[in-house]
C-alpha atoms as a PDB file:
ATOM      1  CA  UNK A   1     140.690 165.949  78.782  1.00  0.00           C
ATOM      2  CA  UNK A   2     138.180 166.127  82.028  1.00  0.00           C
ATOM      3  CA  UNK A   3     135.887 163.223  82.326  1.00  0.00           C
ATOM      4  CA  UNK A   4     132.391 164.142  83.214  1.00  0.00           C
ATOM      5  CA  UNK A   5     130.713 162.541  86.276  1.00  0.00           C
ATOM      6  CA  UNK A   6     130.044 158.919  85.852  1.00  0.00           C
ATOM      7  CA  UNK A   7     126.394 158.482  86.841  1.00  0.00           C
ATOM      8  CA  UNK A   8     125.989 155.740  89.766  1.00  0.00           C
ATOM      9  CA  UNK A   9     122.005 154.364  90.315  1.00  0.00           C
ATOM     10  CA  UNK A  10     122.091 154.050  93.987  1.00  0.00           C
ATOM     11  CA  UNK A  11     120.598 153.074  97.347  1.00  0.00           C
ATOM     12  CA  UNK A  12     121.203 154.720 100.468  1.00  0.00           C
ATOM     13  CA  UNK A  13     121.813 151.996 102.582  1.00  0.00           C
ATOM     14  CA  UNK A  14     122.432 148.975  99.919  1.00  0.00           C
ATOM     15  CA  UNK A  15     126.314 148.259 100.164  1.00  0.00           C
ATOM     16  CA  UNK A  16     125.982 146.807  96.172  1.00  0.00           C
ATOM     17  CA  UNK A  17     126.623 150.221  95.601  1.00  0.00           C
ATOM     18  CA  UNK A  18     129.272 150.988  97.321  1.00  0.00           C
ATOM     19  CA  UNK A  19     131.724 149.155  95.930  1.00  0.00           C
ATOM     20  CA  UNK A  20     131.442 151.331  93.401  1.00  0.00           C
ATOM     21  CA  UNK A  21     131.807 154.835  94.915  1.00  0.00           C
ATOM     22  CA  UNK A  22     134.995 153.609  96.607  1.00  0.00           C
ATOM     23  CA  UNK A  23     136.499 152.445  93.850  1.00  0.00           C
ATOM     24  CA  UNK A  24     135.541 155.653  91.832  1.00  0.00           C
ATOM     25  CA  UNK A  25     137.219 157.406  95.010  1.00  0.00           C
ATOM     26  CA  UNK A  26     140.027 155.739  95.122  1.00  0.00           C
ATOM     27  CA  UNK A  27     140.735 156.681  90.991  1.00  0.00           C
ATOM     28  CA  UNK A  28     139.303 159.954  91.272  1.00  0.00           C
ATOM     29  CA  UNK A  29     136.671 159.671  88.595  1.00  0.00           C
ATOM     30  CA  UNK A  30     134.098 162.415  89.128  1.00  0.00           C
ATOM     31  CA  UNK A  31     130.730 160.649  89.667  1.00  0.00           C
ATOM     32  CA  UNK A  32     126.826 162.001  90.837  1.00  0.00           C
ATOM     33  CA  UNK A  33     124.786 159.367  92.848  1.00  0.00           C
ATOM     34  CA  UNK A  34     120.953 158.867  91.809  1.00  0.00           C
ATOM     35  CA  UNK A  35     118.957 157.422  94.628  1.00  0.00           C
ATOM     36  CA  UNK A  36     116.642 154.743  93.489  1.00  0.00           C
ATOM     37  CA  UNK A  37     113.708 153.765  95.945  1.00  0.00           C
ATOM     38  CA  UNK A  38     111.878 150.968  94.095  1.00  0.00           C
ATOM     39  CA  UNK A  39     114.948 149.428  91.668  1.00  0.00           C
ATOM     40  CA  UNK A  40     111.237 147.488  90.332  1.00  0.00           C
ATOM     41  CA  UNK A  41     110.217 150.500  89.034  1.00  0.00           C
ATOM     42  CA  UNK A  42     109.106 150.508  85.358  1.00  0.00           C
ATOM     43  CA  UNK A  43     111.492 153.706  84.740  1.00  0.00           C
ATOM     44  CA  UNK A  44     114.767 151.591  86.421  1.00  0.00           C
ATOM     45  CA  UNK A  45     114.042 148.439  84.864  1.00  0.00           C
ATOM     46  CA  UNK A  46     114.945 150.313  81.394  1.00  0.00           C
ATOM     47  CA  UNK A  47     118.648 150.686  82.964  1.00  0.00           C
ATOM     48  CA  UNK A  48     118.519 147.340  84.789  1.00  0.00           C
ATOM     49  CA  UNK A  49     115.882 145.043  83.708  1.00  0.00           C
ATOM     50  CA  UNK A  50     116.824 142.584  86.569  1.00  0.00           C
ATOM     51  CA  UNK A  51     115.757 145.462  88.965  1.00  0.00           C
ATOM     52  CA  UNK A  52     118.359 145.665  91.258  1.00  0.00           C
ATOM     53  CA  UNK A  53     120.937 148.342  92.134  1.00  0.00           C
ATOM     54  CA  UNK A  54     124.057 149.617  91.397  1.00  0.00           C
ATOM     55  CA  UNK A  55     123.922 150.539  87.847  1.00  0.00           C
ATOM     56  CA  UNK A  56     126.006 153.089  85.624  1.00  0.00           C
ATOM     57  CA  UNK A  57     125.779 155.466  83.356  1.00  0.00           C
ATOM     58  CA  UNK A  58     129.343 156.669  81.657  1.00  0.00           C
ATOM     59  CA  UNK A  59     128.792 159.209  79.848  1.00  0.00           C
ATOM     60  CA  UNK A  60     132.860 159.107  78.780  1.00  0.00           C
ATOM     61  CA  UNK A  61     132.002 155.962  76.833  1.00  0.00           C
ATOM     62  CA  UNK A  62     129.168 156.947  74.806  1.00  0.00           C
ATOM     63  CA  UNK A  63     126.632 156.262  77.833  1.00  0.00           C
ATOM     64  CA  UNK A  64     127.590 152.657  78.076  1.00  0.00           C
ATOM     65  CA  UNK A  65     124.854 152.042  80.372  1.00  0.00           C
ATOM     66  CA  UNK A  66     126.457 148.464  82.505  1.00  0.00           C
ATOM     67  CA  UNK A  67     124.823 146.667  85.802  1.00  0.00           C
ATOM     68  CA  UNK A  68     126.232 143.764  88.360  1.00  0.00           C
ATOM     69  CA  UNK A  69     128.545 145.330  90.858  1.00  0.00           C
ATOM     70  CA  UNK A  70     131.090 142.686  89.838  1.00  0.00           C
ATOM     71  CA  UNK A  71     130.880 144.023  85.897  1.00  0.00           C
ATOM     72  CA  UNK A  72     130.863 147.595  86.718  1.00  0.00           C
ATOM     73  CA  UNK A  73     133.872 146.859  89.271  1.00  0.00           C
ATOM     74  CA  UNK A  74     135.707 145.520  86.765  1.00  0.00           C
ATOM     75  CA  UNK A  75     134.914 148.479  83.589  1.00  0.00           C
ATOM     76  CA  UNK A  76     136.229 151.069  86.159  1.00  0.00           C
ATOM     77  CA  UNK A  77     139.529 149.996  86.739  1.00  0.00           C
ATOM     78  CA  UNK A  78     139.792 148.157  83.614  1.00  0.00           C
ATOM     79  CA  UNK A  79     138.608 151.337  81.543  1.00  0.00           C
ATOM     80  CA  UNK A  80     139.814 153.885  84.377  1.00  0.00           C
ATOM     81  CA  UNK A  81     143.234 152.838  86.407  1.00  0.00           C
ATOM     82  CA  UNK A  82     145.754 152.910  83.331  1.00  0.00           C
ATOM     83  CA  UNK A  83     148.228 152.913  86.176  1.00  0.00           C
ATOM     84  CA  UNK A  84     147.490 149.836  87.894  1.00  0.00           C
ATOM     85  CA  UNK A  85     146.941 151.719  91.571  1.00  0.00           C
ATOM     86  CA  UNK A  86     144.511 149.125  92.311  1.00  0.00           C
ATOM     87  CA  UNK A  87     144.555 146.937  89.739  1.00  0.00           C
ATOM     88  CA  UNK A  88     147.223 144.428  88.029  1.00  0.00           C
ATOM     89  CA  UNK A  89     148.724 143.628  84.790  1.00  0.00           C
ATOM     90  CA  UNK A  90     150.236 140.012  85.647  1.00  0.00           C
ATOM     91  CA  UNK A  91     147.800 137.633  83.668  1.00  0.00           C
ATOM     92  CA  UNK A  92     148.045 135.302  86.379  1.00  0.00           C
ATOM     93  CA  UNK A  93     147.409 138.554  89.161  1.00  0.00           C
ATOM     94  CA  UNK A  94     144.258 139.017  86.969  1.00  0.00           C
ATOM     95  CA  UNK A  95     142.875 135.751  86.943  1.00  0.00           C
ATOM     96  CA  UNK A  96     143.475 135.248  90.967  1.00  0.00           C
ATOM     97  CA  UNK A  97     141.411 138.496  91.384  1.00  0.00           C
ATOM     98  CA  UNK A  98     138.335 137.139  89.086  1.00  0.00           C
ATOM     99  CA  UNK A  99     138.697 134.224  91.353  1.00  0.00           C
ATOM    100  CA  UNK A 100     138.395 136.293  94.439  1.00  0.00           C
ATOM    101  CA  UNK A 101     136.028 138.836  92.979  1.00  0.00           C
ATOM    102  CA  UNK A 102     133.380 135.878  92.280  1.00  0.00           C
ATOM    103  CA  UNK A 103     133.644 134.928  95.960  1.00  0.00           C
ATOM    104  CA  UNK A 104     132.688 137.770  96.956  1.00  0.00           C
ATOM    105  CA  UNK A 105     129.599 138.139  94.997  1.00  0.00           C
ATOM    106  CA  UNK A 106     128.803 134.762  94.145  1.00  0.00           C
ATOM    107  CA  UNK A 107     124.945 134.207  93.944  1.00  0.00           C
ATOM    108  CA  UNK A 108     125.122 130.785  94.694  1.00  0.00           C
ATOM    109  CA  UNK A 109     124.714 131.173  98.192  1.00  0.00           C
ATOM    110  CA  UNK A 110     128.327 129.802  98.969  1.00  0.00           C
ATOM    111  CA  UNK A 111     130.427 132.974  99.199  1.00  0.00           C
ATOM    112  CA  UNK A 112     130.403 136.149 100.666  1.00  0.00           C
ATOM    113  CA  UNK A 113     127.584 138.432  99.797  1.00  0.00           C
ATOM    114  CA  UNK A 114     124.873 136.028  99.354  1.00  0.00           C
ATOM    115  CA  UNK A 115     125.390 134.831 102.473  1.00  0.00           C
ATOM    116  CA  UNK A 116     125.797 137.748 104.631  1.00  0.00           C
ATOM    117  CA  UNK A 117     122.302 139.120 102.693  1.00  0.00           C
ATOM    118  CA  UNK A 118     120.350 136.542 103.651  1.00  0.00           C
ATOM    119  CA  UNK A 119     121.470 136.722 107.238  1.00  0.00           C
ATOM    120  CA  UNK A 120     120.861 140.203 107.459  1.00  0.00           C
ATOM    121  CA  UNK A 121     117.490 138.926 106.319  1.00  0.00           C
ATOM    122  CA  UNK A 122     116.518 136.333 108.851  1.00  0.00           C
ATOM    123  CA  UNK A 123     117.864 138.403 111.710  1.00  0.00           C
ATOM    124  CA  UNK A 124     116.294 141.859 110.828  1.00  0.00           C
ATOM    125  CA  UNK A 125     113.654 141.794 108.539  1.00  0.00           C
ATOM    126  CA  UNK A 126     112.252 138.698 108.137  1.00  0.00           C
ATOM    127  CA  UNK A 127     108.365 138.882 109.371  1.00  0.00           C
ATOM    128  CA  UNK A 128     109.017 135.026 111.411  1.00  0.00           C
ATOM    129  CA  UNK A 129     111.541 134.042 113.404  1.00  0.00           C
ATOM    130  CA  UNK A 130     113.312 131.054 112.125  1.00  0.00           C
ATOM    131  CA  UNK A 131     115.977 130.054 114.608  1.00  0.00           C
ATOM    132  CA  UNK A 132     117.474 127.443 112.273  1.00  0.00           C
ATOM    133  CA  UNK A 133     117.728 130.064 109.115  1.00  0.00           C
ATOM    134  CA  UNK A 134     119.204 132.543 111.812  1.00  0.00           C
ATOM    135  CA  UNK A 135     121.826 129.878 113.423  1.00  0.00           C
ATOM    136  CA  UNK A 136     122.958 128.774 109.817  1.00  0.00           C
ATOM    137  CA  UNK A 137     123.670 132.405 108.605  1.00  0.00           C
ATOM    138  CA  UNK A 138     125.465 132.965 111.442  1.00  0.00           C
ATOM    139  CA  UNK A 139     127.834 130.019 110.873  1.00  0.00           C
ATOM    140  CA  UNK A 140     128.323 130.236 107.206  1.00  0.00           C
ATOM    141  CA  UNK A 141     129.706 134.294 107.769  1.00  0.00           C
ATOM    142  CA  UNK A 142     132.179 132.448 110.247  1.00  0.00           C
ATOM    143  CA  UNK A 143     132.865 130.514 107.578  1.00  0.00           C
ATOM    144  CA  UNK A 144     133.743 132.906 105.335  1.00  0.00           C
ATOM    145  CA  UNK A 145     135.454 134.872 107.822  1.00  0.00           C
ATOM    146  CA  UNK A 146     137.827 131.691 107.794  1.00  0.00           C
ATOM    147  CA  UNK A 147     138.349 131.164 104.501  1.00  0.00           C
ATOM    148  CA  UNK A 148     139.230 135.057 104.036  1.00  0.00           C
ATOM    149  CA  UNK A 149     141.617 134.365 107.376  1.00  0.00           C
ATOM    150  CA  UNK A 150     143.290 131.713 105.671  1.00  0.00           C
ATOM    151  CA  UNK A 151     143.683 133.514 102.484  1.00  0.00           C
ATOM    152  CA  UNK A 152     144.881 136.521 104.377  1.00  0.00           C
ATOM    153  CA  UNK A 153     148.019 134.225 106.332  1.00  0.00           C
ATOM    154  CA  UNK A 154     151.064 135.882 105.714  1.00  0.00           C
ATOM    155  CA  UNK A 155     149.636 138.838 103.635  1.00  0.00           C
ATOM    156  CA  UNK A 156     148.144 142.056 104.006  1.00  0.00           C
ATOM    157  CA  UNK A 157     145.525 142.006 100.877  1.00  0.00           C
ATOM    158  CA  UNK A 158     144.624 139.035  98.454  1.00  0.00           C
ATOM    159  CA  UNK A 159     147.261 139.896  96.813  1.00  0.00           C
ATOM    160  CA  UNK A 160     149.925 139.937  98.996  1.00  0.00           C
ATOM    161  CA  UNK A 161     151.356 143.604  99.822  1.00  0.00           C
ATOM    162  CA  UNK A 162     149.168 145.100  96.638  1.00  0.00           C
ATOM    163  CA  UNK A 163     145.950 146.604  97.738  1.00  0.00           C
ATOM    164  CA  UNK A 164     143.404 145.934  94.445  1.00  0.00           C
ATOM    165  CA  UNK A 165     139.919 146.852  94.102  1.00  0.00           C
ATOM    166  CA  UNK A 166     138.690 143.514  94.653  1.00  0.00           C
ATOM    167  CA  UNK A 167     140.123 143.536  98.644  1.00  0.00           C
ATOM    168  CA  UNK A 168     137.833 146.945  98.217  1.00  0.00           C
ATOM    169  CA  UNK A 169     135.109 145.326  97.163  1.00  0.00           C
ATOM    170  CA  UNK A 170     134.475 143.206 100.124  1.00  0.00           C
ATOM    171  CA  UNK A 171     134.347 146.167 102.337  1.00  0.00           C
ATOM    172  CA  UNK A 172     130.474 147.060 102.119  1.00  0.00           C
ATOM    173  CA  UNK A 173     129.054 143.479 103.353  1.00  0.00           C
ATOM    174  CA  UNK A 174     131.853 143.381 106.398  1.00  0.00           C
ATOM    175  CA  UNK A 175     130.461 146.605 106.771  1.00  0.00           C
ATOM    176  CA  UNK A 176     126.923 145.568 106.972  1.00  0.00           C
ATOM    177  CA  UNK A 177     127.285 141.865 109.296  1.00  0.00           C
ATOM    178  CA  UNK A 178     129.709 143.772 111.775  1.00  0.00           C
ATOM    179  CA  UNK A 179     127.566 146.809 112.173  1.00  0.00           C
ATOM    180  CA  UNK A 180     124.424 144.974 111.903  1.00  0.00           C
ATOM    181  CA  UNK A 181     124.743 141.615 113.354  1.00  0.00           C
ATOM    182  CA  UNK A 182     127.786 142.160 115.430  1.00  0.00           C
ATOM    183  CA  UNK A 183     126.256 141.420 118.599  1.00  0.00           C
ATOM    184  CA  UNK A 184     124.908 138.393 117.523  1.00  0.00           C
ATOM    185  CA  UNK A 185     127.979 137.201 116.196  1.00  0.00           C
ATOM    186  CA  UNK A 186     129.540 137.542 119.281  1.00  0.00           C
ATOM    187  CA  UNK A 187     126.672 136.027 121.545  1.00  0.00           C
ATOM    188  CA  UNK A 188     127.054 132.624 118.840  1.00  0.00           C
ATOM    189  CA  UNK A 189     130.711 132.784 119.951  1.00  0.00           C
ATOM    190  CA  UNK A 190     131.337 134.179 116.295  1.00  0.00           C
ATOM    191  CA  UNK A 191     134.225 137.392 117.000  1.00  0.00           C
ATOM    192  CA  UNK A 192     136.453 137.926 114.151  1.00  0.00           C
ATOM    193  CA  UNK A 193     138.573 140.058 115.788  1.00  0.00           C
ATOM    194  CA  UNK A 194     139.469 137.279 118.475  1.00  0.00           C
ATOM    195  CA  UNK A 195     139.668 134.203 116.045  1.00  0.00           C
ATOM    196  CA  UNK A 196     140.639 135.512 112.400  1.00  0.00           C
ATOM    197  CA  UNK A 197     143.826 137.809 113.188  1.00  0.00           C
ATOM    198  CA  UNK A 198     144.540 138.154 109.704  1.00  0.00           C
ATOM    199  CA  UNK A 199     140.961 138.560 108.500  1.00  0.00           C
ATOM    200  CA  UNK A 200     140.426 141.468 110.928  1.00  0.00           C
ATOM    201  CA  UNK A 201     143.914 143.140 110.198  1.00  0.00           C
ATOM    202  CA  UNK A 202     143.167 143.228 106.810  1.00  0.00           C
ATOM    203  CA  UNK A 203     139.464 144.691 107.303  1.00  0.00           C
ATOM    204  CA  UNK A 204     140.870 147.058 109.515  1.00  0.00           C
ATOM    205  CA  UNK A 205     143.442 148.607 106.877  1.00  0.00           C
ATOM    206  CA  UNK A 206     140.629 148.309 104.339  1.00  0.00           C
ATOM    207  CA  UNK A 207     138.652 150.601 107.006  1.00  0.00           C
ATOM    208  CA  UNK A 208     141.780 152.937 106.708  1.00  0.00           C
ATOM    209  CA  UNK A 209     141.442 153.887 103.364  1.00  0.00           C
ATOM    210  CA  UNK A 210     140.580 157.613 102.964  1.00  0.00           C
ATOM    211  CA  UNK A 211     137.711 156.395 100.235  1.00  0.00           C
ATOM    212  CA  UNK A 212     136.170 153.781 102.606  1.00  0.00           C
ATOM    213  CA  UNK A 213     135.909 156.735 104.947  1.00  0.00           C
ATOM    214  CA  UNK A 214     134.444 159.186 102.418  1.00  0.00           C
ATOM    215  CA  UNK A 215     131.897 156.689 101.496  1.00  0.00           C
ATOM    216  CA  UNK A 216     131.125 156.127 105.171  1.00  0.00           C
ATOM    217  CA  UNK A 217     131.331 159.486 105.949  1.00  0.00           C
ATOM    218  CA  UNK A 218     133.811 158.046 108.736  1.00  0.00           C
END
């Protein structure tokens, strides 16, 4: 049976998003994209009443209308990857990727998207400059850059040699801090690619991926 598109609420340049339409790339789930402009928007909020983006819209399951990119990450493959290309069926496998999949997206601020948001923030759009809030997002994505470094030390993905969606989900905020704040990164002595080997080897083959470059249009 065909599966009809899986509608994705989007935003052009939000990487929350994303994570989605690689992972729907790399299972080959047809899916349309819906630009949002204002997620606050009285019309959104009915699909997301927390008001941000991605959401979905699978029509396959009834409309099962689900948000958090984390949630939705985990319906696709769950629902979608019967095969286990970028999944796992080892309980233990499974319960190492919720672990990694929550440091990713943690909101916290300890872990990996929080962080890199809010220095995307105080560097770009924040209407003061704050040299302190600037400084301290700068050293907590080196930090995290180490952590995934040490994680990474003898392995190509978090899983070892298995490529799941969760190393795929932590390609859209690299993306952002490396295109975005790369320079200053560098000029605070922060360069992955010269002090986490295995952190930049691994974002490199993530890069690789014929659905990372669909999505980037690389």
């Amino acid at each position: 049976m065909s599966l009809q598109p899986v509608t994705v609420y989007n935003h052009a340049s939000g990487p929350n998003p994303k994570k989605l339409n690689i992972i729907l790339e790399e299972l080959n789930i047809p899916y349309k994209l819906i630009d949002i402009a204002n997620p606050k928007d009285e019309e959104f909020r009915k699909i997301n009443p927390n008001g941000r983006l991605p959401a979905i819209v699978d029509p396959n399951n009834n409309n099962l209308t689900l948000w958090e990119s984390g949630a939705i990450a985990e319906y696709l493959v769950e629902t979608y990857d019967k095969d286990n290309k970028i999944n796992v069926s080892a309980p233990a496998d499974k319960w190492h990727l919720k672990q990694f999949l929550h440091f990713q997206m943690s909101g916290q601020l300890k872990n990996q998207g929080p962080y890199y948001g809010q220095g995307v923030w105080f560097h770009k759009f924040h209407s003061e400059e704050v040299p302190s809030a600037r400084q301290r997002y700068l050293e907590q994505i080196d930090r995290v850059w180490s952590v995934l470094d040490d994680l990474l030390k003898g392995k190509q993905y978090l899983l070892g040699d298995k490529l799941t969606y969760v190393d795929l989900c932590f390609v859209p905020w690299e993306w952002v801090v490396l295109n975005f704040l790369g320079t200053e990164l560098k000029a605070a002595g922060f360069d992955a690619e010269k002090k986490y080997p295995n952190y930049w080897a691994w974002y490199q083959h993530l890069l690789a991926r014929p659905s990372v470059k669909k999505v980037y249009g690389l």
